[in-house]
C-alpha atoms as a PDB file:
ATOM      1  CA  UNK A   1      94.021 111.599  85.127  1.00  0.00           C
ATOM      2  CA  UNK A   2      96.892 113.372  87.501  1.00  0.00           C
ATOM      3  CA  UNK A   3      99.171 110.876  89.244  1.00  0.00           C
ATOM      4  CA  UNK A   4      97.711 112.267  92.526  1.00  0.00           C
ATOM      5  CA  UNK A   5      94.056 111.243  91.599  1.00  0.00           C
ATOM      6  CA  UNK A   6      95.475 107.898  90.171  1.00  0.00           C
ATOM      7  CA  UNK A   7      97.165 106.902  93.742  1.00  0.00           C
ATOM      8  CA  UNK A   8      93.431 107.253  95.224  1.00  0.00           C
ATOM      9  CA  UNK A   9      91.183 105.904  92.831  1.00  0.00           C
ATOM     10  CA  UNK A  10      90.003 102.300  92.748  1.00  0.00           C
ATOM     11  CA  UNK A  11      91.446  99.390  91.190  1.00  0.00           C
ATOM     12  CA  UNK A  12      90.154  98.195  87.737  1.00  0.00           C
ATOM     13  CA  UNK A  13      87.768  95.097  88.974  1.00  0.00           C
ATOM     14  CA  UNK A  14      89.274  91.691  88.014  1.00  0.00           C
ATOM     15  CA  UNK A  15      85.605  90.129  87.478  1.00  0.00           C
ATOM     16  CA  UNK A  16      83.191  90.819  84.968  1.00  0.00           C
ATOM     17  CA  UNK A  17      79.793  89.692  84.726  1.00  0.00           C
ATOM     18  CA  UNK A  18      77.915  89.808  81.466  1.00  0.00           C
ATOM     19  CA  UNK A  19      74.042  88.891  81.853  1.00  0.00           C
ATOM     20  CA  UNK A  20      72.464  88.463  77.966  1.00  0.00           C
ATOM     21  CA  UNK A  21      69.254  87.404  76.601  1.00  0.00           C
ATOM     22  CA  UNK A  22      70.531  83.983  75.789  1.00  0.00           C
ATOM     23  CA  UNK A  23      73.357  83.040  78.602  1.00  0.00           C
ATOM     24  CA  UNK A  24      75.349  84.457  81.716  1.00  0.00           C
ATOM     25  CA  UNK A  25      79.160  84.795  81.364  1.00  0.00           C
ATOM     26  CA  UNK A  26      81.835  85.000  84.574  1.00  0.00           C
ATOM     27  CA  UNK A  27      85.465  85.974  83.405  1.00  0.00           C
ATOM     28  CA  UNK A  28      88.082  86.587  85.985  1.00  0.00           C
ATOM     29  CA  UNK A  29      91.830  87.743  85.462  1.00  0.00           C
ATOM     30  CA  UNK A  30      94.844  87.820  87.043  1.00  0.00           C
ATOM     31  CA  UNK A  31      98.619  88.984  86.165  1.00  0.00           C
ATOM     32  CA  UNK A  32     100.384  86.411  85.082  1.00  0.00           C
ATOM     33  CA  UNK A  33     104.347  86.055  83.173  1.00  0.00           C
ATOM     34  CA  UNK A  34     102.580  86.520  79.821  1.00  0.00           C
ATOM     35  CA  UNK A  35     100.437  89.638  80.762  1.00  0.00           C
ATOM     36  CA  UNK A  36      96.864  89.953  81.715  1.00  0.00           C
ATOM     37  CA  UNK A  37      95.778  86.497  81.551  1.00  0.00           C
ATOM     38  CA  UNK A  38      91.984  84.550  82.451  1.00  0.00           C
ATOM     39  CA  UNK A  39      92.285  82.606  85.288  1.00  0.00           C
ATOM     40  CA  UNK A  40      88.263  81.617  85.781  1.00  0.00           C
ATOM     41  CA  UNK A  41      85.700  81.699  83.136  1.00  0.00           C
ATOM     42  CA  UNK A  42      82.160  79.889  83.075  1.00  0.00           C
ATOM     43  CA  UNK A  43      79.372  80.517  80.986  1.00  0.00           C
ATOM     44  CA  UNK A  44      75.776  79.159  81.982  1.00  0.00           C
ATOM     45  CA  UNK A  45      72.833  79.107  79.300  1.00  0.00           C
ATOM     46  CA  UNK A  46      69.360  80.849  80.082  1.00  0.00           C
ATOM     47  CA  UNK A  47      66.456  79.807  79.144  1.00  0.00           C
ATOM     48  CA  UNK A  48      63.779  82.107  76.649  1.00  0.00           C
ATOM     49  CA  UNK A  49      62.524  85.119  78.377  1.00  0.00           C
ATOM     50  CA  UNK A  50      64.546  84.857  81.142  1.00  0.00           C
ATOM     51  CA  UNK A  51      66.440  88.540  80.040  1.00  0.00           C
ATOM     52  CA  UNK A  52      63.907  90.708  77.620  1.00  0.00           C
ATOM     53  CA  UNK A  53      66.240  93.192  76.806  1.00  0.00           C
ATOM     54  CA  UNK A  54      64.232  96.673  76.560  1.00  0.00           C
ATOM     55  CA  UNK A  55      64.858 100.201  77.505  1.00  0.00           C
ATOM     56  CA  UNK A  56      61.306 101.086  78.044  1.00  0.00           C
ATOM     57  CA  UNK A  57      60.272  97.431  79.927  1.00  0.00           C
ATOM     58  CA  UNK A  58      61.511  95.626  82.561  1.00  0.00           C
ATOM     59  CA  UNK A  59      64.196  93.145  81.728  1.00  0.00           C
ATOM     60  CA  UNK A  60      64.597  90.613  84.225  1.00  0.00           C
ATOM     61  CA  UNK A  61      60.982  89.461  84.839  1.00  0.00           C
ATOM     62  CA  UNK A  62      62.086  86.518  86.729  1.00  0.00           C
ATOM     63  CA  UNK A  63      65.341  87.311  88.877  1.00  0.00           C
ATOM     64  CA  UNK A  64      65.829  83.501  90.653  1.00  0.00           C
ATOM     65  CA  UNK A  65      66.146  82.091  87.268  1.00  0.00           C
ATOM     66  CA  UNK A  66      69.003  84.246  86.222  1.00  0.00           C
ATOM     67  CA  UNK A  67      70.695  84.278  89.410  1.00  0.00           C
ATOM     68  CA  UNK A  68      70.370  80.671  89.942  1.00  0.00           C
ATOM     69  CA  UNK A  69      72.364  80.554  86.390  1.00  0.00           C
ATOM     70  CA  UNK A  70      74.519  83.215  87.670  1.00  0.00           C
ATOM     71  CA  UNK A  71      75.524  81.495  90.467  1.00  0.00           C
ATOM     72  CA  UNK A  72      76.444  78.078  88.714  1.00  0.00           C
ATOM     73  CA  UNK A  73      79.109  80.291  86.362  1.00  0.00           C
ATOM     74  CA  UNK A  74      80.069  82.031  89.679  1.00  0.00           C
ATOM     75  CA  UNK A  75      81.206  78.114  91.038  1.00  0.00           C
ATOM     76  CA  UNK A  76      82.169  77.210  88.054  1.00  0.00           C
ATOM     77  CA  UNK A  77      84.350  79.571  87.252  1.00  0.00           C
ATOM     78  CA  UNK A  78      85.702  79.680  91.117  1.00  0.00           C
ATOM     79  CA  UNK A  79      84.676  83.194  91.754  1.00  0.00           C
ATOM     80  CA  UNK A  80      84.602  84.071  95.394  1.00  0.00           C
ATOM     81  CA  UNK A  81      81.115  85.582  96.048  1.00  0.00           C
ATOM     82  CA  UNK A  82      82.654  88.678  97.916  1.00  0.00           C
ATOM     83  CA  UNK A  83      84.241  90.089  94.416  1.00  0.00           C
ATOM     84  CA  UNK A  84      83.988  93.716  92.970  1.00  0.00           C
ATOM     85  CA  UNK A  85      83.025  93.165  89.699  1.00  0.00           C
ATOM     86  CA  UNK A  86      81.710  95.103  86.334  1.00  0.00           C
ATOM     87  CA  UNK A  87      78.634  94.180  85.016  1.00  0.00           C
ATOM     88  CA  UNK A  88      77.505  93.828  81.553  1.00  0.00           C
ATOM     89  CA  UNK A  89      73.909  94.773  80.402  1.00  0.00           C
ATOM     90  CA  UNK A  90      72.639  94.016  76.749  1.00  0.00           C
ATOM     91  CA  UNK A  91      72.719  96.660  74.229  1.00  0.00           C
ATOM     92  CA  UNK A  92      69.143  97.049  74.261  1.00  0.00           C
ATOM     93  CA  UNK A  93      68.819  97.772  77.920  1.00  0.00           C
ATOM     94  CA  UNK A  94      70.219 101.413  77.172  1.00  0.00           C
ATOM     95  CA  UNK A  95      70.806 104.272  74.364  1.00  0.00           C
ATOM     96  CA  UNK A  96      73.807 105.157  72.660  1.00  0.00           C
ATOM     97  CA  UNK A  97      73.734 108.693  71.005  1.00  0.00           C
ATOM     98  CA  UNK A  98      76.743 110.781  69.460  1.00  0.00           C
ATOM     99  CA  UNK A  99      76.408 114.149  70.670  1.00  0.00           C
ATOM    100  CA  UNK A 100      78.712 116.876  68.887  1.00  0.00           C
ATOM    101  CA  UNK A 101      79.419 119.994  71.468  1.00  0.00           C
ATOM    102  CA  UNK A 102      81.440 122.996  69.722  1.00  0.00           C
ATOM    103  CA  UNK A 103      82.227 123.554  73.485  1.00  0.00           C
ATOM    104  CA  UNK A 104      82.597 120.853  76.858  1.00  0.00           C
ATOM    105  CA  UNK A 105      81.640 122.747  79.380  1.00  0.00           C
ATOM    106  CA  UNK A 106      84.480 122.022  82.328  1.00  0.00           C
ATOM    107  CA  UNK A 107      82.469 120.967  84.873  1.00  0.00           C
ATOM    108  CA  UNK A 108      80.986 117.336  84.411  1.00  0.00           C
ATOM    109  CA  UNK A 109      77.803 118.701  85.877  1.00  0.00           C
ATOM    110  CA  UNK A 110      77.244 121.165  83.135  1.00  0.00           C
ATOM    111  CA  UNK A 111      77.797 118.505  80.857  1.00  0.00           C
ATOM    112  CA  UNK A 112      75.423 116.341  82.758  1.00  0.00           C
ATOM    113  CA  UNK A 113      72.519 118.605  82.337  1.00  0.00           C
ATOM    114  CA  UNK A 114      73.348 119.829  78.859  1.00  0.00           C
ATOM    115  CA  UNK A 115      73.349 116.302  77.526  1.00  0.00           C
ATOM    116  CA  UNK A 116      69.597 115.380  79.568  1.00  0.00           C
ATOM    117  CA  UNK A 117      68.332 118.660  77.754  1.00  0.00           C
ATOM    118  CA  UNK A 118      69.750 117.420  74.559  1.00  0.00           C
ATOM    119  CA  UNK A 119      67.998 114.119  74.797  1.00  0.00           C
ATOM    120  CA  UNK A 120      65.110 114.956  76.624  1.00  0.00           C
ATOM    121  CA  UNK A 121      62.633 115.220  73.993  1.00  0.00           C
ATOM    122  CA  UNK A 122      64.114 111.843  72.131  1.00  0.00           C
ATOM    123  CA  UNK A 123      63.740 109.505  75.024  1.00  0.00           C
ATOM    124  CA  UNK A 124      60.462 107.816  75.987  1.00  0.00           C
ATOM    125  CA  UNK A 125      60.357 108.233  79.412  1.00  0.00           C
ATOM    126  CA  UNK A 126      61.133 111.406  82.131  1.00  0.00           C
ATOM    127  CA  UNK A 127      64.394 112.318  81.592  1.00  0.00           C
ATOM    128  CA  UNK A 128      64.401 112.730  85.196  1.00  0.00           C
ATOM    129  CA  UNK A 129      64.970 108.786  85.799  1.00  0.00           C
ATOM    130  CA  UNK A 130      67.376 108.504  83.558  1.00  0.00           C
ATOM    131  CA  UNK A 131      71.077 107.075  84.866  1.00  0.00           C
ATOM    132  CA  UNK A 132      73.653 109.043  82.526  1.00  0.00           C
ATOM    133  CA  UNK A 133      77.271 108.258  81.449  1.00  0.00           C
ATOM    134  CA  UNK A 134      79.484 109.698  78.756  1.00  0.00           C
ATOM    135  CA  UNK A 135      82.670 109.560  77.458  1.00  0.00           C
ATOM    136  CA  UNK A 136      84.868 111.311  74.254  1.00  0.00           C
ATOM    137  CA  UNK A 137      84.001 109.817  71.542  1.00  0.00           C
ATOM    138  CA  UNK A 138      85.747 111.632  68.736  1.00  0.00           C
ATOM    139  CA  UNK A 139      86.998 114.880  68.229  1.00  0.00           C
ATOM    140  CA  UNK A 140      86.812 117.218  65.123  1.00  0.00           C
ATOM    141  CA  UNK A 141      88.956 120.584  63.989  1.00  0.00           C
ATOM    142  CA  UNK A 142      85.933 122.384  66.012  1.00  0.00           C
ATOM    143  CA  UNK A 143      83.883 120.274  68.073  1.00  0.00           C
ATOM    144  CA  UNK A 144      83.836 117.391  70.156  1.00  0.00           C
ATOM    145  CA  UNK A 145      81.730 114.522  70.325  1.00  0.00           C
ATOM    146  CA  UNK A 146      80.687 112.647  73.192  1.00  0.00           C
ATOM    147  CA  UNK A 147      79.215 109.144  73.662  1.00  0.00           C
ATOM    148  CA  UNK A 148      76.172 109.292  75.897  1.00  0.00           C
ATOM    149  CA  UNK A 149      74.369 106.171  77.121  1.00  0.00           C
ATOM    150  CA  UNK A 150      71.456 106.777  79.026  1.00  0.00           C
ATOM    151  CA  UNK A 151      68.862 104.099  80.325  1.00  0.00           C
ATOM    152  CA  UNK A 152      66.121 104.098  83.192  1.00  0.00           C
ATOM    153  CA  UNK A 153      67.753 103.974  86.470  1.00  0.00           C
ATOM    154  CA  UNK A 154      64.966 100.700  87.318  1.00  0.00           C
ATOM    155  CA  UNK A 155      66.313  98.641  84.483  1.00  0.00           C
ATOM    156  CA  UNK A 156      69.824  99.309  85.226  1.00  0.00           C
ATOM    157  CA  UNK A 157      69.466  98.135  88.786  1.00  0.00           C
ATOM    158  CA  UNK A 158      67.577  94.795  87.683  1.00  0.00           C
ATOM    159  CA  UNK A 159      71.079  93.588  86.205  1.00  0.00           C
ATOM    160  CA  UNK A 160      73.148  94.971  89.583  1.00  0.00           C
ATOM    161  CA  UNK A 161      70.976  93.384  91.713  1.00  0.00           C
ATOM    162  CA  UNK A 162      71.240  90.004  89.928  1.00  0.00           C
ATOM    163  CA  UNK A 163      74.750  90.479  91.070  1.00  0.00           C
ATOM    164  CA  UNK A 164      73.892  91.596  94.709  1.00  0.00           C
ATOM    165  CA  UNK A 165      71.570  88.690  95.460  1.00  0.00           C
ATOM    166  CA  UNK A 166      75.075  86.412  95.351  1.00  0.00           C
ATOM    167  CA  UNK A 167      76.775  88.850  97.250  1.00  0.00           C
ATOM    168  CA  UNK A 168      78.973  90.198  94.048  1.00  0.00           C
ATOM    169  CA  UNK A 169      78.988  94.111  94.530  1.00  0.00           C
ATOM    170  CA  UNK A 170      78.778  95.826  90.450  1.00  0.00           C
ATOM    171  CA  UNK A 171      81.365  98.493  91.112  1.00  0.00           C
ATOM    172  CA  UNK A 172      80.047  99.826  87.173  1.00  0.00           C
ATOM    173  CA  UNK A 173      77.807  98.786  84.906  1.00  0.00           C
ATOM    174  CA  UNK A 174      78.140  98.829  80.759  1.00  0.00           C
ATOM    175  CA  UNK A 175      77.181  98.207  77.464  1.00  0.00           C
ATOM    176  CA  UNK A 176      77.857  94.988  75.866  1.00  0.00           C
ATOM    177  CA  UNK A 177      79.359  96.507  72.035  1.00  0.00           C
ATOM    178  CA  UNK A 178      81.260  98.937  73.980  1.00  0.00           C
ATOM    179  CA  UNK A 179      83.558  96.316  75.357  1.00  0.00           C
ATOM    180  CA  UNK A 180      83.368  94.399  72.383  1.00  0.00           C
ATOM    181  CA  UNK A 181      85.175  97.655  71.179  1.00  0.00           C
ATOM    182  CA  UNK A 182      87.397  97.732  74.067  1.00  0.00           C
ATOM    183  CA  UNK A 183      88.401  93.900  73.276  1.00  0.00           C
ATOM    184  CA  UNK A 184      89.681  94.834  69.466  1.00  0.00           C
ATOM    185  CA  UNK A 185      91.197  97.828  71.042  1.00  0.00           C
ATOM    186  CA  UNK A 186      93.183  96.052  73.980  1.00  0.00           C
ATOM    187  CA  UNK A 187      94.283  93.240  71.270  1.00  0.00           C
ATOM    188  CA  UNK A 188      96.149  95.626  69.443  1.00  0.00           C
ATOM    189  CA  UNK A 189      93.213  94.441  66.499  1.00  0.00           C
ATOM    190  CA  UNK A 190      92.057  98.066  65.528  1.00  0.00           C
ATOM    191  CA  UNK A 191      93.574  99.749  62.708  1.00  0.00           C
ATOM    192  CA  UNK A 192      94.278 104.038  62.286  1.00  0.00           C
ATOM    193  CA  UNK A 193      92.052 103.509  59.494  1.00  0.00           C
ATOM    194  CA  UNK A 194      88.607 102.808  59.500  1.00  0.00           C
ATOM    195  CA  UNK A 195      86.959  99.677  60.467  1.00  0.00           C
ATOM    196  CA  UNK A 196      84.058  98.234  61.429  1.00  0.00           C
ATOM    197  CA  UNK A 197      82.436  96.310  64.339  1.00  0.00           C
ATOM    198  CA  UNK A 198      79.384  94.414  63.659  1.00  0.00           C
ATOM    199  CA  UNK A 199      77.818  92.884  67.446  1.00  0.00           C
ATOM    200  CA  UNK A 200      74.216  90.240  66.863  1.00  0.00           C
ATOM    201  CA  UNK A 201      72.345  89.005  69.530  1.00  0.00           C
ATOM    202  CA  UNK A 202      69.382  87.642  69.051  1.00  0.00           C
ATOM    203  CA  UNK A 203      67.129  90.681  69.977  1.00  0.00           C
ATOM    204  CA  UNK A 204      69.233  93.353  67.578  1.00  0.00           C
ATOM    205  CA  UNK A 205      72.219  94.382  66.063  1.00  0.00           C
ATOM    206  CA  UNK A 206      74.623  96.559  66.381  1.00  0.00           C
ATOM    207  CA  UNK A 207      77.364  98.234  64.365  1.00  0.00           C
ATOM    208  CA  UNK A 208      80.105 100.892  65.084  1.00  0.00           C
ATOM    209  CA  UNK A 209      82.659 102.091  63.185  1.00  0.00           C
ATOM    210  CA  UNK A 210      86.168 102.995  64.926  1.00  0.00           C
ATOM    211  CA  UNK A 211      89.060 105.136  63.668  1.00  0.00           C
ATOM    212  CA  UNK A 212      91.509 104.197  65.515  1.00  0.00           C
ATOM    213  CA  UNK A 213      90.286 104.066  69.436  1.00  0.00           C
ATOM    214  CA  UNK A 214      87.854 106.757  68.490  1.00  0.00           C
ATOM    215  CA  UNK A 215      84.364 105.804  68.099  1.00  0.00           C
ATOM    216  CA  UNK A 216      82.806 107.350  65.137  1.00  0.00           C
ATOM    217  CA  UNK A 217      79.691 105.886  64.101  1.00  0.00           C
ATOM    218  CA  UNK A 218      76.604 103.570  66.397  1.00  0.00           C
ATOM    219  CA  UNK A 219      73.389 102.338  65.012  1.00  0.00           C
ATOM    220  CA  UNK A 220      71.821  99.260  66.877  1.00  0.00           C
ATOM    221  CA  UNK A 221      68.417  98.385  65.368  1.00  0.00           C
ATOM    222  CA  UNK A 222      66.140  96.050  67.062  1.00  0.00           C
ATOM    223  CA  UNK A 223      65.306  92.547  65.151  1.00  0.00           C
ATOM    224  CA  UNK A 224      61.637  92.735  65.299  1.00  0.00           C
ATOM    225  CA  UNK A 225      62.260  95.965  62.664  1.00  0.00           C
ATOM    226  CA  UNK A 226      62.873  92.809  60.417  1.00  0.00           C
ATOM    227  CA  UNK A 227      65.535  95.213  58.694  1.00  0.00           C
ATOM    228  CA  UNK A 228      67.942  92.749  56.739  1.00  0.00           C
ATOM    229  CA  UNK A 229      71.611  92.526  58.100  1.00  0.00           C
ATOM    230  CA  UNK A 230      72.816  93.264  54.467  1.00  0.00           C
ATOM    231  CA  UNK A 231      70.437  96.610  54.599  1.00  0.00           C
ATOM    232  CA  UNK A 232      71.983  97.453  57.887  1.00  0.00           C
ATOM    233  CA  UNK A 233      75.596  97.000  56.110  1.00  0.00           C
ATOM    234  CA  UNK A 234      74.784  99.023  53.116  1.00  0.00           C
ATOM    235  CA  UNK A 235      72.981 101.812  54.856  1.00  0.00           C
ATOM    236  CA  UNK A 236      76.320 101.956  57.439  1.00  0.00           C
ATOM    237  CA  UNK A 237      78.667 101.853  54.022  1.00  0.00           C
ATOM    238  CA  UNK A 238      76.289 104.911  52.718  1.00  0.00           C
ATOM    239  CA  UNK A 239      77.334 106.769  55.711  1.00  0.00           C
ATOM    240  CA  UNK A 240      80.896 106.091  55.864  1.00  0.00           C
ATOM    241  CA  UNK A 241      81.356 107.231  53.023  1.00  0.00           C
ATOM    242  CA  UNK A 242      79.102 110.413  52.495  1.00  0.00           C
ATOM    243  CA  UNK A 243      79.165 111.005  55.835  1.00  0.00           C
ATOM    244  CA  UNK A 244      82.793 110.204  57.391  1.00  0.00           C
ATOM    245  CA  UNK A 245      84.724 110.803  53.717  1.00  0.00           C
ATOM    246  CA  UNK A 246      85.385 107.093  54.153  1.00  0.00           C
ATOM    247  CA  UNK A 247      86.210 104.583  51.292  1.00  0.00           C
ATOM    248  CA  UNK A 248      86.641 100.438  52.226  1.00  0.00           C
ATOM    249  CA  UNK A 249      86.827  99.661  55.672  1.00  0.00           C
ATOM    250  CA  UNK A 250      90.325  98.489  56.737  1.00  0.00           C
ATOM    251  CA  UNK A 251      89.209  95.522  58.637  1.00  0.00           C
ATOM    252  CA  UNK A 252      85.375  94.032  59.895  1.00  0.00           C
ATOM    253  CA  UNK A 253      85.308  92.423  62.940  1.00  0.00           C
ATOM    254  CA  UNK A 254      82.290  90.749  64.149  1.00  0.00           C
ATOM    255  CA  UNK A 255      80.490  89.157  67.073  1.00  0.00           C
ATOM    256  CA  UNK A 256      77.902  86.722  67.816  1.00  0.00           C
ATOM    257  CA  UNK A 257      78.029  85.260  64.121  1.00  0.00           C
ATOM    258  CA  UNK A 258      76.574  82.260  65.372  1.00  0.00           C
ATOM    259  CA  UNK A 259      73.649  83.552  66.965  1.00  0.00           C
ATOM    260  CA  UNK A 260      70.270  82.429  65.360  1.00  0.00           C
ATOM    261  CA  UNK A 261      72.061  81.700  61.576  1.00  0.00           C
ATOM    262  CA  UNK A 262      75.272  80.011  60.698  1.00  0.00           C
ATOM    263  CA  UNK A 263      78.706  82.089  61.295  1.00  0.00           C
ATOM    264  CA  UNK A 264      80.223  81.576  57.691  1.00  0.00           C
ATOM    265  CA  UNK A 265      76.675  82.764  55.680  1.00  0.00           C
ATOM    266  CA  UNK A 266      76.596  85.932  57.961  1.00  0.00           C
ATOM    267  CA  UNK A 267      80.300  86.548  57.208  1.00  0.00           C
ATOM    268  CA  UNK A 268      79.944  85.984  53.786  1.00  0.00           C
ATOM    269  CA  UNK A 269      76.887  88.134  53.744  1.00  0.00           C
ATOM    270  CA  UNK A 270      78.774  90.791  55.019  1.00  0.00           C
ATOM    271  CA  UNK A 271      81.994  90.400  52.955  1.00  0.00           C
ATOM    272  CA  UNK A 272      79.634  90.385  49.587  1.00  0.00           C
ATOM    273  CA  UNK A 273      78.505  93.922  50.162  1.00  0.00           C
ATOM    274  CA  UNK A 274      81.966  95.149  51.725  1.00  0.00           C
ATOM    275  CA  UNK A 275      84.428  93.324  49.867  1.00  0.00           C
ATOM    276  CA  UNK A 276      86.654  92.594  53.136  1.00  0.00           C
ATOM    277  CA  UNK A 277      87.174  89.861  55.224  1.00  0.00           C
ATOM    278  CA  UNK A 278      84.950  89.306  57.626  1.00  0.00           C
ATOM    279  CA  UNK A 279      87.230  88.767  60.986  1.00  0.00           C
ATOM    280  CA  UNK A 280      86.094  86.609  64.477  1.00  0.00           C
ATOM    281  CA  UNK A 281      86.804  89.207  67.715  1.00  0.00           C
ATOM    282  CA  UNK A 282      89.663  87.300  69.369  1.00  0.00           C
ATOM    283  CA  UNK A 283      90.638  88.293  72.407  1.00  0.00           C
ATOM    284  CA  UNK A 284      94.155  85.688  72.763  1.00  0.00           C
ATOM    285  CA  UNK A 285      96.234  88.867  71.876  1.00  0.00           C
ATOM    286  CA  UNK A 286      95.234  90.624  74.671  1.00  0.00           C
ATOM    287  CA  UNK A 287      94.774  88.034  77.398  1.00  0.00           C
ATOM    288  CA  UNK A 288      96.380  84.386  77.488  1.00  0.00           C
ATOM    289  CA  UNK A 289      93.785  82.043  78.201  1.00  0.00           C
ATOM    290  CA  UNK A 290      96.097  79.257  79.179  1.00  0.00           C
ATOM    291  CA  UNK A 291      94.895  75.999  78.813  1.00  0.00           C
ATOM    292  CA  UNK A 292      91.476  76.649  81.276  1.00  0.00           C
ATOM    293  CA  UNK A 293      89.309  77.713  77.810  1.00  0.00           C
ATOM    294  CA  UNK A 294      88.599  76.507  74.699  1.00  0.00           C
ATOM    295  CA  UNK A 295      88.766  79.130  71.488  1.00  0.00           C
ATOM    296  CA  UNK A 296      85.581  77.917  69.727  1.00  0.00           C
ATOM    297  CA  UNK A 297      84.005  81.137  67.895  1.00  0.00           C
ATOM    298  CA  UNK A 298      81.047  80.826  70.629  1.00  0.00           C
ATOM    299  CA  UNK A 299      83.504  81.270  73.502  1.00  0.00           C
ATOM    300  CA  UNK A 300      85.616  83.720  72.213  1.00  0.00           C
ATOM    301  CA  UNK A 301      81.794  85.429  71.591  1.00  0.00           C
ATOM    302  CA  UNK A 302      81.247  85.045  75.049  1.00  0.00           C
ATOM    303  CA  UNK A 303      84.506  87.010  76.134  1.00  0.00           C
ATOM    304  CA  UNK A 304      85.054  89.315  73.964  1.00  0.00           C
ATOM    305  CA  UNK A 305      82.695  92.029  76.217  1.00  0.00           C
ATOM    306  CA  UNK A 306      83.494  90.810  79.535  1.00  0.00           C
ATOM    307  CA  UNK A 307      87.015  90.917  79.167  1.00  0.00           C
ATOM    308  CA  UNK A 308      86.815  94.097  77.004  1.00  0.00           C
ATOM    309  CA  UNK A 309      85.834  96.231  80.478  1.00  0.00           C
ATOM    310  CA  UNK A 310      88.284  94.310  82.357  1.00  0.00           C
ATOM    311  CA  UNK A 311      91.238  95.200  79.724  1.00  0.00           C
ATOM    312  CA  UNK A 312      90.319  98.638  78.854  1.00  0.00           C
ATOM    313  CA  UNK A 313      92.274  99.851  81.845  1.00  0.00           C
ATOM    314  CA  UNK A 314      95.151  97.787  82.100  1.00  0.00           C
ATOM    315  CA  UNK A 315      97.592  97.161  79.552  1.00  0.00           C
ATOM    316  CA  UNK A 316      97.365  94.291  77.044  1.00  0.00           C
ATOM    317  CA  UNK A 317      99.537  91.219  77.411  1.00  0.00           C
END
């Protein structure tokens, strides 16, 4: 971005709002001697069924419940009502595909249309009410790939206007793993080498596997398919390594161990078929929580993708 354009465009919001199948999380920052640091976080359980995520369905089948919950981490975490804030949407909500171009066409329009024509037969529903975002994901020696998330322009504003019933405007809207990403990143956590990023929840799971910043590999499989975490391991190992020229992953981060199983048998399940440590996302190397938070495993779960977005434009403490 040109200095020019930089002077004009918006600040990075200081809120984020994640909305997930099992809770609602509000994480403010502010600049403070050490860096970035959290000056309000709250996080408010929901109970089953209150968020279905689903990119074909609707998601929010009963808004008052999760606003109501909303609003409690909103007080709670002393967020005026009046903020800008980024929201974050469950992985499910939307589709992540790697799309390699040999050429990026130089207007963002072209790019646009090329990428709905590209995915058009591969998603469920008219391509036409679609909302579209993409960014670089990788580049080769000839091509470059792009992340594209796409997801029904309906389901996306079910989550912004859980947000604009409190009178919170969602100045952007993301992907939960992404800012998981973005959290590893910003702590200064992700190695040149390969590594991996493995995100549960209790509706799927989700793995990526950075080089670097660069995102190189996304597979998020629902848990209905019933597909065994270890499978899900293995089959991403199969790829690194026939696919990437990959060997052992330099470091394994994951997220949400406690979700549905206990943390240590899902890190130990992962470490058996990897043979690496299996590593908690902490964020307290990018932001200093101070004395406001606690740094149980389940909250640094909960901030790992709100503050992600908020510290993948600023600079790390």
């Amino acid at each position: 971005m040109s200095a020019v354009s930089s002077i004009f465009a918006p600040p990075p919001p200081s809120v984020a709002i994640e909305l997930a199948s099992r809770r609602v999380t509000v994480v403010e920052v502010g600049r403070g001697s050490k860096g970035v640091s959290v000056v309000g976080y709250a996080s408010e359980p929901l109970p089953p069924n209150a968020i279905i995520p689903s990119a074909t369905a609707p998601n929010i089948p009963n808004p008052a419940i999760v606003s109501e919950a909303l609003g409690k981490a909103l007080e709670r975490a002393g967020v005026r009502s009046t903020k800008r804030a980024a929201v974050i949407m469950p992985d499910s909500a939307a589709r992540l595909s790697l799309i390699t171009l040999e050429q990026v066409p130089a207007k963002a329009s072209d790019v646009d249309q090329l990428i709905r024509w590209q995915m058009k037969k591969a998603t469920p529903y008219p391509i036409e009410e679609a909302q579209l975002s993409w960014t670089i994901a990788h580049r080769t020696a000839s091509a470059t790939v792009l992340a594209a998330v796409i997801s029904r322009r309906d389901i996306v504003a079910e989550y912004e206007s859980v947000a604009t019933s409190l009178g919170v405007h969602a100045g952007l809207v993301d992907l939960a793993s992404l800012n998981v990403m973005n959290a590893v990143i910003a702590a200064n956590a992700a190695s040149p080498s390969d590594w991996l990023l493995v995100t549960l929840a209790p509706e799927a799971t989700t793995l990526a596997i950075g080089r670097g910043s660069d995102l190189m590999f996304y597979r998020q499989r629902a848990t209905v398919d019933e597909e065994p975490l270890s499978a899900l391991v293995h089959q991403t190992a199969m790829y690194h390594e026939d696919r990437l020229g990959g060997t052992k992953f330099s470091r394994v981060w994951l997220c949400g161990g406690g979700i549905g199983r206990e943390a240590d048998l899902v890190r130990a399940e992962i470490n058996t078929r990897l043979g690496v440590p299996v590593e908690a996302v902490d964020v307290r190397a990018a932001a200093d929580l101070g004395g406001r938070v606690g740094a149980s495993t389940d909250v640094l779960d909960a901030l790992a993708a709100p503050l992600g977005v908020l510290l993948r434009d600023r600079k790390a403490a």
